[in-house]
C-alpha atoms as a PDB file:
ATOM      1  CA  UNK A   1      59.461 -50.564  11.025  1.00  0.00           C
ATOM      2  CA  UNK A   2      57.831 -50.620   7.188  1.00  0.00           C
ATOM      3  CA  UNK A   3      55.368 -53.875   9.027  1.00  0.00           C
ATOM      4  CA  UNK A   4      54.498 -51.434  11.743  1.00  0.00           C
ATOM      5  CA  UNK A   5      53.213 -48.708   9.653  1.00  0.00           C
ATOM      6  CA  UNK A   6      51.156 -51.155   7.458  1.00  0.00           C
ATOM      7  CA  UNK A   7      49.953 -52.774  10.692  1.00  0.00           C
ATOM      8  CA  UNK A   8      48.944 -49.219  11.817  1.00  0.00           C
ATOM      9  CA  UNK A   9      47.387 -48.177   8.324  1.00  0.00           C
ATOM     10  CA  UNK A  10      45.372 -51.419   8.079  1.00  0.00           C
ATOM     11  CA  UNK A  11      43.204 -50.395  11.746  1.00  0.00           C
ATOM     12  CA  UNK A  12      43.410 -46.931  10.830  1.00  0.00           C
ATOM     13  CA  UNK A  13      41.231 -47.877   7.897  1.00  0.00           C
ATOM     14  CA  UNK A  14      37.826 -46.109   7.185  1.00  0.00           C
ATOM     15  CA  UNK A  15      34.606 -48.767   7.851  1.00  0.00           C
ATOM     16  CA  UNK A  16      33.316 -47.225   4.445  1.00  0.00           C
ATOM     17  CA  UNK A  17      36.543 -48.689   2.976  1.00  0.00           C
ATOM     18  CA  UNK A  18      36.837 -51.582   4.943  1.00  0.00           C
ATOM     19  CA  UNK A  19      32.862 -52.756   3.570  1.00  0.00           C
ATOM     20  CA  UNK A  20      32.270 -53.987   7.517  1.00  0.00           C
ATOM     21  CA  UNK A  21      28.809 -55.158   7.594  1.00  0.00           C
ATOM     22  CA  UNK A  22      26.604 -53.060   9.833  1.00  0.00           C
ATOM     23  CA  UNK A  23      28.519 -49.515   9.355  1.00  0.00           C
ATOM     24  CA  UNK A  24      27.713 -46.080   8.654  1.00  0.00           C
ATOM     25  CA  UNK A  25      28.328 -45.707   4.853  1.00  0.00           C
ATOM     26  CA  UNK A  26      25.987 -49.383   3.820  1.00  0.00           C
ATOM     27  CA  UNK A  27      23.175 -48.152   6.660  1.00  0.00           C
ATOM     28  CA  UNK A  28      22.903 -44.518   5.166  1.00  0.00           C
ATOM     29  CA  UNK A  29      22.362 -46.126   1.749  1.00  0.00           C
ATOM     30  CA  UNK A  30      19.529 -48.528   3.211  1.00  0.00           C
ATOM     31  CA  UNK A  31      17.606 -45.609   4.729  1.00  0.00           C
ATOM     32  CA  UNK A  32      18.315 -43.538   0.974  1.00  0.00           C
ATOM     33  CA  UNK A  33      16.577 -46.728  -0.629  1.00  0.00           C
ATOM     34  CA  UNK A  34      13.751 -46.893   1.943  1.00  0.00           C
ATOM     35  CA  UNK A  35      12.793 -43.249   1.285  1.00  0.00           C
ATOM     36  CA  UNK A  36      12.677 -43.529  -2.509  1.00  0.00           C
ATOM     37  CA  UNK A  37       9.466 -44.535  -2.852  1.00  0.00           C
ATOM     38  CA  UNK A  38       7.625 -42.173  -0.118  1.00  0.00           C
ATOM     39  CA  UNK A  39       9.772 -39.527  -2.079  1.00  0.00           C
ATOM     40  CA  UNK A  40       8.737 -40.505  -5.470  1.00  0.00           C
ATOM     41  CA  UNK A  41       4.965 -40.565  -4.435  1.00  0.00           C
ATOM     42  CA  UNK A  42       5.683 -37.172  -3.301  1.00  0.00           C
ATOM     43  CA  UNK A  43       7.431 -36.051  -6.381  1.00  0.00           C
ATOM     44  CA  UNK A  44       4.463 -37.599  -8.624  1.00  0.00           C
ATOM     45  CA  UNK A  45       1.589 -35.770  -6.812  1.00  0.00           C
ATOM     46  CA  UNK A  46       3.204 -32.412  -6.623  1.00  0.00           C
ATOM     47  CA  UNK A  47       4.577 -32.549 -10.184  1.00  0.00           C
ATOM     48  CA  UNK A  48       1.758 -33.694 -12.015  1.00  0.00           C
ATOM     49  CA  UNK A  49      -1.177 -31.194 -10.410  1.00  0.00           C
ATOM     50  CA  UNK A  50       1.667 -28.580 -10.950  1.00  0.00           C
ATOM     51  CA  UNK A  51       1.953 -29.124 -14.719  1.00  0.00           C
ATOM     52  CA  UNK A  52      -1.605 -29.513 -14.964  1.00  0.00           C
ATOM     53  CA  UNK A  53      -2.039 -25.999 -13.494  1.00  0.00           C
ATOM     54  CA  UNK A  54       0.424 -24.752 -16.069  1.00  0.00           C
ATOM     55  CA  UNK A  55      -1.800 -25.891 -18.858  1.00  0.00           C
ATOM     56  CA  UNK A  56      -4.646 -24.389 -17.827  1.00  0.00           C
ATOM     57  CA  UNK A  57      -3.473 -21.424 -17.685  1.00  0.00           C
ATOM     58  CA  UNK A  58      -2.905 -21.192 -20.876  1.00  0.00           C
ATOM     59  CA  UNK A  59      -5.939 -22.882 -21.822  1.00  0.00           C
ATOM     60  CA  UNK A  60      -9.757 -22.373 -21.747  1.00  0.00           C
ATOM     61  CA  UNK A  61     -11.038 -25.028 -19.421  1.00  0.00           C
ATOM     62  CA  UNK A  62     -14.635 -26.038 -20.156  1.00  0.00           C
ATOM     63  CA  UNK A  63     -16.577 -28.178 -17.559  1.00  0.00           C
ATOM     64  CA  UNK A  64     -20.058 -28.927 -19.514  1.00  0.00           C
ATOM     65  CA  UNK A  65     -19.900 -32.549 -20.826  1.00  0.00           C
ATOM     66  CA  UNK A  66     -16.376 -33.180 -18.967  1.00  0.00           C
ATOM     67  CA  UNK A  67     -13.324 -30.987 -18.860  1.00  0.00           C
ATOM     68  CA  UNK A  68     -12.135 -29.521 -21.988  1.00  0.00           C
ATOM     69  CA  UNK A  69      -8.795 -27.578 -22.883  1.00  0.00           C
ATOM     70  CA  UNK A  70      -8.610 -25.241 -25.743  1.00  0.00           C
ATOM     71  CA  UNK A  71      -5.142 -23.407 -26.148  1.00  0.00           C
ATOM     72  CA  UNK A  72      -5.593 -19.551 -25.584  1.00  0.00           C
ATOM     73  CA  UNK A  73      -1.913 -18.376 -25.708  1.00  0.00           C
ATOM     74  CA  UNK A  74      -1.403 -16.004 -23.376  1.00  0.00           C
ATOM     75  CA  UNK A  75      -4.789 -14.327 -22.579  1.00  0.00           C
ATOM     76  CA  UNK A  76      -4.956 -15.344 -19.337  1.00  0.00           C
ATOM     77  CA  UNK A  77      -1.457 -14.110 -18.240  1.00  0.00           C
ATOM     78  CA  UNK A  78      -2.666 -10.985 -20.213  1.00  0.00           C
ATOM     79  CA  UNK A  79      -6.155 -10.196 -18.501  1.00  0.00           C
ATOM     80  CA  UNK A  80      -4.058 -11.111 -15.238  1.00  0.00           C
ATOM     81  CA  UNK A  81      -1.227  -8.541 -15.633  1.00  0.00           C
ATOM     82  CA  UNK A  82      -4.106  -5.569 -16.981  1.00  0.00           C
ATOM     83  CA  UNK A  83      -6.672  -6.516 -14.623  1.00  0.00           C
ATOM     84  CA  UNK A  84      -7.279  -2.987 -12.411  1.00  0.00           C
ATOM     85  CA  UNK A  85      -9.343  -5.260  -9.984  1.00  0.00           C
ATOM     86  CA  UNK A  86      -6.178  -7.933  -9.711  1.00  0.00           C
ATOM     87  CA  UNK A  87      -3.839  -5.436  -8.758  1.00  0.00           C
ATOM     88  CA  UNK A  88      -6.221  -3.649  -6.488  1.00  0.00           C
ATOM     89  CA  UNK A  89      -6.711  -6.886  -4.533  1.00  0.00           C
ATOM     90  CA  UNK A  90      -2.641  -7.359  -4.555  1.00  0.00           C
ATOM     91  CA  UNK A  91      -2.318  -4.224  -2.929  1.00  0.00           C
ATOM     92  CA  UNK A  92      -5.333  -5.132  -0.105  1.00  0.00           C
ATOM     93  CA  UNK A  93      -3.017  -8.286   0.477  1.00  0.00           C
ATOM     94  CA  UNK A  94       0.375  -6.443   0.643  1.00  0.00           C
ATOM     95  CA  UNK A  95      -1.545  -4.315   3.262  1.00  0.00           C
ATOM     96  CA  UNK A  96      -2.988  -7.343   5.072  1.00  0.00           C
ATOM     97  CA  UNK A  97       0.547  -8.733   4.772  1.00  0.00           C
ATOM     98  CA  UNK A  98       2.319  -5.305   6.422  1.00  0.00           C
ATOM     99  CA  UNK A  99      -0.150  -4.981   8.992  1.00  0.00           C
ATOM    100  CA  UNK A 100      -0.342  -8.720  10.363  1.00  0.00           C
ATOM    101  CA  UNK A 101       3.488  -9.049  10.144  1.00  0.00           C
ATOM    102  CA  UNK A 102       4.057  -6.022  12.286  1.00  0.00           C
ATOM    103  CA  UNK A 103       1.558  -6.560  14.767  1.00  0.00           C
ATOM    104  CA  UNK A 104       2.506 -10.142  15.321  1.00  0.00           C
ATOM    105  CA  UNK A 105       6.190  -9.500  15.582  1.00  0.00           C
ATOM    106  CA  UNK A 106       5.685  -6.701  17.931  1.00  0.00           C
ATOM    107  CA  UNK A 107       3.356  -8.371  20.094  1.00  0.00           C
ATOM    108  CA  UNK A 108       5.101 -11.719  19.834  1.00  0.00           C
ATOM    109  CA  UNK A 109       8.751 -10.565  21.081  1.00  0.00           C
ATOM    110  CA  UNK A 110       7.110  -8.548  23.604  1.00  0.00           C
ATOM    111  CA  UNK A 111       5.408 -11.781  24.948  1.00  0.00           C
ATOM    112  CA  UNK A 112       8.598 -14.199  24.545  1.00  0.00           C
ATOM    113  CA  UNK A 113      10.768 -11.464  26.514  1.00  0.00           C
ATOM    114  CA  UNK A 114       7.846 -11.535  29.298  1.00  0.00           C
ATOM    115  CA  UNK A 115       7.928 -15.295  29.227  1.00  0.00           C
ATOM    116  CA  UNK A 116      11.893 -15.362  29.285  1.00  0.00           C
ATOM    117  CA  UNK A 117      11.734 -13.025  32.185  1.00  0.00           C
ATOM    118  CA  UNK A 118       8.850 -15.084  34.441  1.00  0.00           C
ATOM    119  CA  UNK A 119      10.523 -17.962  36.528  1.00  0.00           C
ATOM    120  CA  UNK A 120       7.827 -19.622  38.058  1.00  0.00           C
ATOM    121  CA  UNK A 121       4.558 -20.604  36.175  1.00  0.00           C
ATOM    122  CA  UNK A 122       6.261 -20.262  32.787  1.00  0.00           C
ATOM    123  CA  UNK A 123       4.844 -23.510  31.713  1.00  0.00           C
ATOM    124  CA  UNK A 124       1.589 -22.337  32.666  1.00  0.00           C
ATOM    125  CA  UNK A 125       1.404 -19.336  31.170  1.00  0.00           C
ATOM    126  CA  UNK A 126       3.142 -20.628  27.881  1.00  0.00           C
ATOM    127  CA  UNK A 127       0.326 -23.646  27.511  1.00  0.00           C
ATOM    128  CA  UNK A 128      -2.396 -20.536  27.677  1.00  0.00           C
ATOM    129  CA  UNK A 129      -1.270 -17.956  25.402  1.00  0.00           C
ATOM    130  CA  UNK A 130      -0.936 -20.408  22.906  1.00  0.00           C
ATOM    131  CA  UNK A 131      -4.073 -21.690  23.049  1.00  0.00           C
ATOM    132  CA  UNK A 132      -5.467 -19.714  19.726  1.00  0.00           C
ATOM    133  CA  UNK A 133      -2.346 -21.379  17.980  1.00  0.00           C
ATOM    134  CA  UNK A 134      -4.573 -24.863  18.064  1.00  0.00           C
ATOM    135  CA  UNK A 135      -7.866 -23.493  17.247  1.00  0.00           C
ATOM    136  CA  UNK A 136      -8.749 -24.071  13.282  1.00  0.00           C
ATOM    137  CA  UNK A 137      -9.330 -20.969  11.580  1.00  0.00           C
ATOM    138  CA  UNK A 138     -12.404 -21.596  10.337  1.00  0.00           C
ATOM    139  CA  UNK A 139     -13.287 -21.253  13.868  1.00  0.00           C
ATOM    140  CA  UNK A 140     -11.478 -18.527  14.307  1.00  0.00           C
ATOM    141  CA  UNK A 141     -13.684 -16.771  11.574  1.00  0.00           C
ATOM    142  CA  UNK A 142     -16.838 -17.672  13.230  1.00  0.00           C
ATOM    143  CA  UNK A 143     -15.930 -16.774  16.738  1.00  0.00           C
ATOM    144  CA  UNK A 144     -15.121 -13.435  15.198  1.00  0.00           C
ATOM    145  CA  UNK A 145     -17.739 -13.028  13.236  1.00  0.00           C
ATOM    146  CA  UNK A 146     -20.243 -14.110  16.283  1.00  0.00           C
ATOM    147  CA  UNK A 147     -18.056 -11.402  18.556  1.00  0.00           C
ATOM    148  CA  UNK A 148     -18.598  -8.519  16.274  1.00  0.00           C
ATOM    149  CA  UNK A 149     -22.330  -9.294  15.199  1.00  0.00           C
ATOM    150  CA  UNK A 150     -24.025  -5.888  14.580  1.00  0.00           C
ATOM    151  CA  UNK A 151     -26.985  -7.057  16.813  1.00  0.00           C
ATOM    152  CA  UNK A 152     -25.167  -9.062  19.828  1.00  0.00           C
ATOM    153  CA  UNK A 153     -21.479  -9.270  19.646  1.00  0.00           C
ATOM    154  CA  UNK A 154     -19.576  -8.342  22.397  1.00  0.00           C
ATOM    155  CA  UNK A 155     -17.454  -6.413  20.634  1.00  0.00           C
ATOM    156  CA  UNK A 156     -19.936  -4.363  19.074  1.00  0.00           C
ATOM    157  CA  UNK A 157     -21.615  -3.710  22.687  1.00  0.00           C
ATOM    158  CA  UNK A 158     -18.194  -2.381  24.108  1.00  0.00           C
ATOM    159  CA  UNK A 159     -17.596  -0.059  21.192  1.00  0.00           C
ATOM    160  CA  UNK A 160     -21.034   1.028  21.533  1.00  0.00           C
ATOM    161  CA  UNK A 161     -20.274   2.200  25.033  1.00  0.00           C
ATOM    162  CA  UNK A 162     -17.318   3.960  23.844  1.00  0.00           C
ATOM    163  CA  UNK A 163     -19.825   6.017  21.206  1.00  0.00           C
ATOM    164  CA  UNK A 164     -19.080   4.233  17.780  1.00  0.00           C
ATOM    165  CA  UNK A 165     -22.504   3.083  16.815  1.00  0.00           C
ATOM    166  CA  UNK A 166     -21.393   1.839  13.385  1.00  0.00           C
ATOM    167  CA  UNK A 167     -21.187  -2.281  12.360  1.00  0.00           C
ATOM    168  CA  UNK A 168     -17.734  -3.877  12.585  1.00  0.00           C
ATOM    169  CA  UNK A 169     -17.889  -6.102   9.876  1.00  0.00           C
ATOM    170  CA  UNK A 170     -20.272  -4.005   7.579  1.00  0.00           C
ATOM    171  CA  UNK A 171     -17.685  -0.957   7.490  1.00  0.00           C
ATOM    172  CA  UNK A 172     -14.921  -0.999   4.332  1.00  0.00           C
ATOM    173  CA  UNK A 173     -12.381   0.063   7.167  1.00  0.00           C
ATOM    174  CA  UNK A 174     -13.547  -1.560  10.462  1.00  0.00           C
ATOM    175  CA  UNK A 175     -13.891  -4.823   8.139  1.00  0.00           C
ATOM    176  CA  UNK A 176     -10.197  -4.567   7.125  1.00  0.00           C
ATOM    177  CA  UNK A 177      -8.979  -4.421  10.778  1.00  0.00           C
ATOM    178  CA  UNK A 178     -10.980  -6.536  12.087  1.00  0.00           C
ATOM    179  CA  UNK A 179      -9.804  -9.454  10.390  1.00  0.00           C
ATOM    180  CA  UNK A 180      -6.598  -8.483  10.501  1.00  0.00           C
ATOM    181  CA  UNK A 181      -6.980  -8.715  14.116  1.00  0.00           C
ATOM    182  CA  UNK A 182      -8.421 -12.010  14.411  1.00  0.00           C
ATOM    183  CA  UNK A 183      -4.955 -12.941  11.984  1.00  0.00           C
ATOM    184  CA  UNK A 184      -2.965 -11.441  14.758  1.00  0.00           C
ATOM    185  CA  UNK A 185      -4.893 -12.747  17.907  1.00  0.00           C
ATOM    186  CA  UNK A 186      -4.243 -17.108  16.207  1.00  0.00           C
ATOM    187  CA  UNK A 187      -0.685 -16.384  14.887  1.00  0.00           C
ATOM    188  CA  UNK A 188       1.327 -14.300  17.781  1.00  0.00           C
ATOM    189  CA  UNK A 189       1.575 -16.959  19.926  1.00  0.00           C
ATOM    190  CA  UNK A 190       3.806 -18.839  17.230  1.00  0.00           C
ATOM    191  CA  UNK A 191       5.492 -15.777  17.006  1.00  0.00           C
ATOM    192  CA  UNK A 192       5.970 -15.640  20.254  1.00  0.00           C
ATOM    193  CA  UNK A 193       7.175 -19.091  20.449  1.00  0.00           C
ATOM    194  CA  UNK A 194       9.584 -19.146  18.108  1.00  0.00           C
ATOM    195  CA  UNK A 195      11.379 -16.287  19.625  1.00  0.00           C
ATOM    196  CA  UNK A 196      11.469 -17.810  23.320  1.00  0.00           C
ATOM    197  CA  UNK A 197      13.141 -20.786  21.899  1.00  0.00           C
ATOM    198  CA  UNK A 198      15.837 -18.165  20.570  1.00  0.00           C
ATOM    199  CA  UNK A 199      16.143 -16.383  23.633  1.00  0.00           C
ATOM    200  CA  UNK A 200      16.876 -19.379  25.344  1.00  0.00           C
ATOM    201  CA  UNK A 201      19.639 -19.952  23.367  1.00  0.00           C
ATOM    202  CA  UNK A 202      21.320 -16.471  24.011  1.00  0.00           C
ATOM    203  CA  UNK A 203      24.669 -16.839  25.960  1.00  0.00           C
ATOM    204  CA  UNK A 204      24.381 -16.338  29.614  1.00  0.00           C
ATOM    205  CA  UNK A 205      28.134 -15.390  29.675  1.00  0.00           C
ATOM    206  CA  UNK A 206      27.625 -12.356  27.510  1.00  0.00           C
ATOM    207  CA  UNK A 207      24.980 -11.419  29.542  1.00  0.00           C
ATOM    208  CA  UNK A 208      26.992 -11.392  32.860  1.00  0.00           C
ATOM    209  CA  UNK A 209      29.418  -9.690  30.881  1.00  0.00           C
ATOM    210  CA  UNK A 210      27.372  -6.569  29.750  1.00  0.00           C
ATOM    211  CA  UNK A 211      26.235  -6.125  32.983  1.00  0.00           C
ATOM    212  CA  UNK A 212      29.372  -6.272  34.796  1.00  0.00           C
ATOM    213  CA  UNK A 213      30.668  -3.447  32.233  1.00  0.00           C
ATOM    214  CA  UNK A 214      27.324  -1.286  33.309  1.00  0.00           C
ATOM    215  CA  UNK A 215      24.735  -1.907  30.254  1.00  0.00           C
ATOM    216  CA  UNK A 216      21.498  -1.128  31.477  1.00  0.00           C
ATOM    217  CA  UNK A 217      18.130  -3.598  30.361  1.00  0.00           C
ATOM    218  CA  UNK A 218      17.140  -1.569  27.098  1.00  0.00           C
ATOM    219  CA  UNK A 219      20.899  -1.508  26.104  1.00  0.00           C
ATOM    220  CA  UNK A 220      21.433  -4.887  26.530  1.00  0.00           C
ATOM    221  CA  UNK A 221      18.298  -5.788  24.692  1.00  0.00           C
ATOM    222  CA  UNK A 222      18.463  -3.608  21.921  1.00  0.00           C
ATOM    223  CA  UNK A 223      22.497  -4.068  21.144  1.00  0.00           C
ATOM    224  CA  UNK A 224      22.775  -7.555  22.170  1.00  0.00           C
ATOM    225  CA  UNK A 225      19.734  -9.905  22.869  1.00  0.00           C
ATOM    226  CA  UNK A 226      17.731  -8.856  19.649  1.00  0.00           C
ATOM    227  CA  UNK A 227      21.156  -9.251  16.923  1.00  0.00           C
ATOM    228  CA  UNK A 228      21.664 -12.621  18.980  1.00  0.00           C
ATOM    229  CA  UNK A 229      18.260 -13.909  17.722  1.00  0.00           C
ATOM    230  CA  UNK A 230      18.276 -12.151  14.087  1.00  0.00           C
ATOM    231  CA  UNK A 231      18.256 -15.152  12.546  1.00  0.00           C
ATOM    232  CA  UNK A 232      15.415 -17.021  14.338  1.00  0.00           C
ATOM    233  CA  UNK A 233      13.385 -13.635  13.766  1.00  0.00           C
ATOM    234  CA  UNK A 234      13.756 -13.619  10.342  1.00  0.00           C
ATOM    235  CA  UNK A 235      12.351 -17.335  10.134  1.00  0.00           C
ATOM    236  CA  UNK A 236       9.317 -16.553  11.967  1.00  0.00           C
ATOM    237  CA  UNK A 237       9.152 -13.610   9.098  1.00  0.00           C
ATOM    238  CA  UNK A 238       9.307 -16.272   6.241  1.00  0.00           C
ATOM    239  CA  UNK A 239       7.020 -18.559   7.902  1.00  0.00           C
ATOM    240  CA  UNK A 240       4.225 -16.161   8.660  1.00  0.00           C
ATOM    241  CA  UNK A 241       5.160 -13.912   5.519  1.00  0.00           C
ATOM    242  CA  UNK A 242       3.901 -17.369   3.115  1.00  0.00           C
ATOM    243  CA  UNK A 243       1.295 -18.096   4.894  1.00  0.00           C
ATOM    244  CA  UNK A 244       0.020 -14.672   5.025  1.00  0.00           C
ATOM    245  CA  UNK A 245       0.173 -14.246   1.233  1.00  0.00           C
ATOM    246  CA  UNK A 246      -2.201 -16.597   0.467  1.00  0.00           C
ATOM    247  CA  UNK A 247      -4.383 -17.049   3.986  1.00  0.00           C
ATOM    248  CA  UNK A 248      -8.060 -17.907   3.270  1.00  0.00           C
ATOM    249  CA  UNK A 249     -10.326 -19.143   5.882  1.00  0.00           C
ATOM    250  CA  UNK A 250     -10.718 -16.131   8.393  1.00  0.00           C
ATOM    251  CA  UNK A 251     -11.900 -13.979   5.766  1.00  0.00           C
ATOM    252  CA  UNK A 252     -14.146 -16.231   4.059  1.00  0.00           C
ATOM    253  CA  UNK A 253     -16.184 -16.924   6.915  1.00  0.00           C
ATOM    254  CA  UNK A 254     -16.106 -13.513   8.135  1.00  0.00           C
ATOM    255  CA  UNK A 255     -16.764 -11.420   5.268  1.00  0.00           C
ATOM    256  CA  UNK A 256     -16.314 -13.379   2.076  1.00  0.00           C
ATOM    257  CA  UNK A 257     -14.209 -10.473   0.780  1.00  0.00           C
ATOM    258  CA  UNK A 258     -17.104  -7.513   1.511  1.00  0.00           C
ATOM    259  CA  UNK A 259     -18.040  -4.894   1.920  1.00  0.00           C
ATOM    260  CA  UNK A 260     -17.648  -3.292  -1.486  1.00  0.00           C
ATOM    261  CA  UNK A 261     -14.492  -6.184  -1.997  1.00  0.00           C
ATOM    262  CA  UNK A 262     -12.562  -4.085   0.909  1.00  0.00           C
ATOM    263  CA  UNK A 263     -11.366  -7.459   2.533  1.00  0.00           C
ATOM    264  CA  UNK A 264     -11.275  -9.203  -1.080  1.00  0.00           C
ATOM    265  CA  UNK A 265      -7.188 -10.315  -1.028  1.00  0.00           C
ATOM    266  CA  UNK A 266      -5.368 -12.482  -3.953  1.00  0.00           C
ATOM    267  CA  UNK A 267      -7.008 -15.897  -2.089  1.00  0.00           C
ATOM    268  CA  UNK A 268     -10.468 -14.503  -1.768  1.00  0.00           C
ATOM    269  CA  UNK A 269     -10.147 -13.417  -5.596  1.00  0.00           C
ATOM    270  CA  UNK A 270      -8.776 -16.760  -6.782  1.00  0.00           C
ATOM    271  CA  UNK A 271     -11.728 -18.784  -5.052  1.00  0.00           C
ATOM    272  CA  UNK A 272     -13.745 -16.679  -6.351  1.00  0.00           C
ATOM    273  CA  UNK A 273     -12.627 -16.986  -9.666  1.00  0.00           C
ATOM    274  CA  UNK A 274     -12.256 -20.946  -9.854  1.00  0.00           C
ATOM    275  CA  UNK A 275     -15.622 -21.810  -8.048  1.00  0.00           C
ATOM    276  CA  UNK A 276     -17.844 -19.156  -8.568  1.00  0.00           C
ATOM    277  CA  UNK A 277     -17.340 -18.008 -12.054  1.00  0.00           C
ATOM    278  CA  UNK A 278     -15.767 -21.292 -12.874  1.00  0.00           C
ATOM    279  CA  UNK A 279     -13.251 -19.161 -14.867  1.00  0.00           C
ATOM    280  CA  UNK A 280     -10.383 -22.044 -13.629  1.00  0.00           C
ATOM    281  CA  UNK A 281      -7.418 -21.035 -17.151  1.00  0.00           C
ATOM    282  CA  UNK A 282      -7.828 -17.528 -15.487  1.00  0.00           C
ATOM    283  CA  UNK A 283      -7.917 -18.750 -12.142  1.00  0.00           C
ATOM    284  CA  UNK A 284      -4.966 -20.933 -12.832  1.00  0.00           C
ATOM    285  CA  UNK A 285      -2.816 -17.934 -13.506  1.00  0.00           C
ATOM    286  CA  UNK A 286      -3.726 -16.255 -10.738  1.00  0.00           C
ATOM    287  CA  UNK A 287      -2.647 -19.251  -8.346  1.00  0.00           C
ATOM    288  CA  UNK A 288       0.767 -19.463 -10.449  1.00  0.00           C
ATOM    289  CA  UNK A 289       0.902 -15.835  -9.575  1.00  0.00           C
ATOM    290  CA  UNK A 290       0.867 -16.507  -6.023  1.00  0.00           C
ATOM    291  CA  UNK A 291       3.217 -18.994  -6.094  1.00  0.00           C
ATOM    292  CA  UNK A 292       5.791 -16.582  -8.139  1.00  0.00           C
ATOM    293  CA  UNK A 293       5.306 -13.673  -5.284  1.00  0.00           C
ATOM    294  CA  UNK A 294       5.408 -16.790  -2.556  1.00  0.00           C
ATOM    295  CA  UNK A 295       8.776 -17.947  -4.185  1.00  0.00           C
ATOM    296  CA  UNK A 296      10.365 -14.613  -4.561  1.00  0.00           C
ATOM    297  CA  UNK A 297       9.404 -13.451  -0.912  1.00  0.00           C
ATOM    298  CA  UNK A 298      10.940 -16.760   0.464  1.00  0.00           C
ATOM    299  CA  UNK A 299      13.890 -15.777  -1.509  1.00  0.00           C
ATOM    300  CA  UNK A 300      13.973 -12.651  -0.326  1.00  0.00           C
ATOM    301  CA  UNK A 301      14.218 -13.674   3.224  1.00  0.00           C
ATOM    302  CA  UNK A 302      16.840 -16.450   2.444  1.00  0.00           C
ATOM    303  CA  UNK A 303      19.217 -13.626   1.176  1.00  0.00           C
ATOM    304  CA  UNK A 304      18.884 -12.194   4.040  1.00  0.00           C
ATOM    305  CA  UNK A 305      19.841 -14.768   6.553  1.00  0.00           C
ATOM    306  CA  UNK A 306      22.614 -15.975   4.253  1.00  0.00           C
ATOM    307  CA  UNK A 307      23.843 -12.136   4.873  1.00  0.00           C
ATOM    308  CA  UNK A 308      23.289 -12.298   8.408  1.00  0.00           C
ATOM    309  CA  UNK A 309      24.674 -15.615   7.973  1.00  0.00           C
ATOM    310  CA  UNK A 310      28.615 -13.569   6.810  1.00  0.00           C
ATOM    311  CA  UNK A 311      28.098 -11.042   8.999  1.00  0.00           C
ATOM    312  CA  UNK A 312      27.814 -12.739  11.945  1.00  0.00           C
END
């Protein structure tokens, strides 16, 4: 009886134990040594332009005759913290931030629960709403910027005929919108992307089962389709949320951050900083400040699908 129980304990014996050529625990540790050195090149050119930028903001950089450091303590972090015109562009970018992340999620769920509902032709219609997805912003910016010339843009000609005479992009308002518009028209098909993918995953079953106990479409929707997908909407949040914090190119080839710096956001400020006042210790802190709002958003949103996460 004892020899039958060894017999059994010997086959029942783990291949990581065992040290069989060819198994799971010896192949994991080849791929771990393959990916060393892609990760260490990684490491080595994040780390070192990251503690660079950490010096120079403390630092006055000069550029005649090569770069120079000279320690300034903390005036930088000081003129960044008391600067009126800093914190007037953070609040144009929490703004920009509000209005592009409501628009897009709004418009985007609409379009995924249109594209859920559509049987035939979904392909289609998928591949052509998110075409502006693959166009490069830049391009974006200058196909705006063409549409709402004051002199022939299309735009401008249909608000003419509506009665407003004045120019889109030279207005502090109409300015504002507009790019905030061409921001919504690239990035809700992503939006609406992401959230397709989650409604396919919804449960049929519960379905069929709300509607055998009499829910109606809205009810159904509101109480069990959107919870269902929580999660996946709150990662299309944190993706667009970070990139919307520190987007760029749209608004510097539409309006540079004009008129009268109504468009002028943290990015537009920080460009403007580094490489046209060449101001880069000041400029430095500004970019670490991004990166500190950046982190803490993407915390922010991590907290909450680790709640969802419990609750669930």
């Amino acid at each position: 009886m004892t020899t039958v129980v060894d017999e059994r304990a010997e086959k029942s014996e783990s291949p990581a134990e065992s040290g069989a050529p060819g198994r799971r625990g010896p192949t994991l540790s080849l791929y771990g040594w393959l990916m060393t050195p892609g990760v260490a090149v990684l490491a080595v050119l994040s780390i070192i332009p990251f503690l660079a930028l950490v010096t120079m903001s403390f630092s006055r950089v000069g550029l005649l005759g090569g770069v120079s450091l000279e320690w300034a303590g903390l005036d930088n972090w000081s003129r960044v913290l008391s600067d009126p015109d800093m914190w007037a562009s953070w609040g144009r970018t929490a703004v920009y931030l509000a209005a592009t992340l409501g628009l897009e999620m709004l418009l985007g769920i609409g379009i995924a629960i249109a594209l859920h509902s559509v049987v035939r032709g979904r392909g289609l219609l998928l591949s052509l709403i998110l075409l502006p997805m693959f166009v490069a912003p830049v391009i974006v910016g200058l196909l705006g910027r063409y549409l709402t010339d004051s002199t022939f843009g299309l735009y401008t000609s249909l608000l003419r005929s509506v009665g407003y005479d004045g120019d889109i992009l030279g207005g502090t308002t109409s300015a504002f919108i507009a790019v905030v518009l061409m921001d919504v028209w690239e990035w809700t098909p992503l939006i609406a992307l992401i959230v397709l993918a989650g409604l396919s995953g919804v449960n049929p079953s519960v379905l069929e089962a709300a509607a055998m106990d009499g829910a109606g479409y809205w009810r159904t929707l509101l109480h069990i389709v959107m919870p269902s997908i929580r999660g996946i909407l709150l990662v299309a949040l944190l993706i667009r949320a970070m990139d919307a914090v520190r987007y760029f190119d749209i608004i510097y080839v539409t309006t540079n951050g004009g008129p009268a710096d109504a468009t002028k956001t943290i990015p537009i400020r920080l460009f403007e900083t580094a490489f046209r006042f060449f101001d880069l210790g000041y400029a430095a802190a500004i970019g670490l400040m991004m990166l500190v709002v950046t982190i803490l958003i993407a915390q922010a949103f991590v907290r909450l699908l680790g709640t969802k996460g419990q609750t669930s």
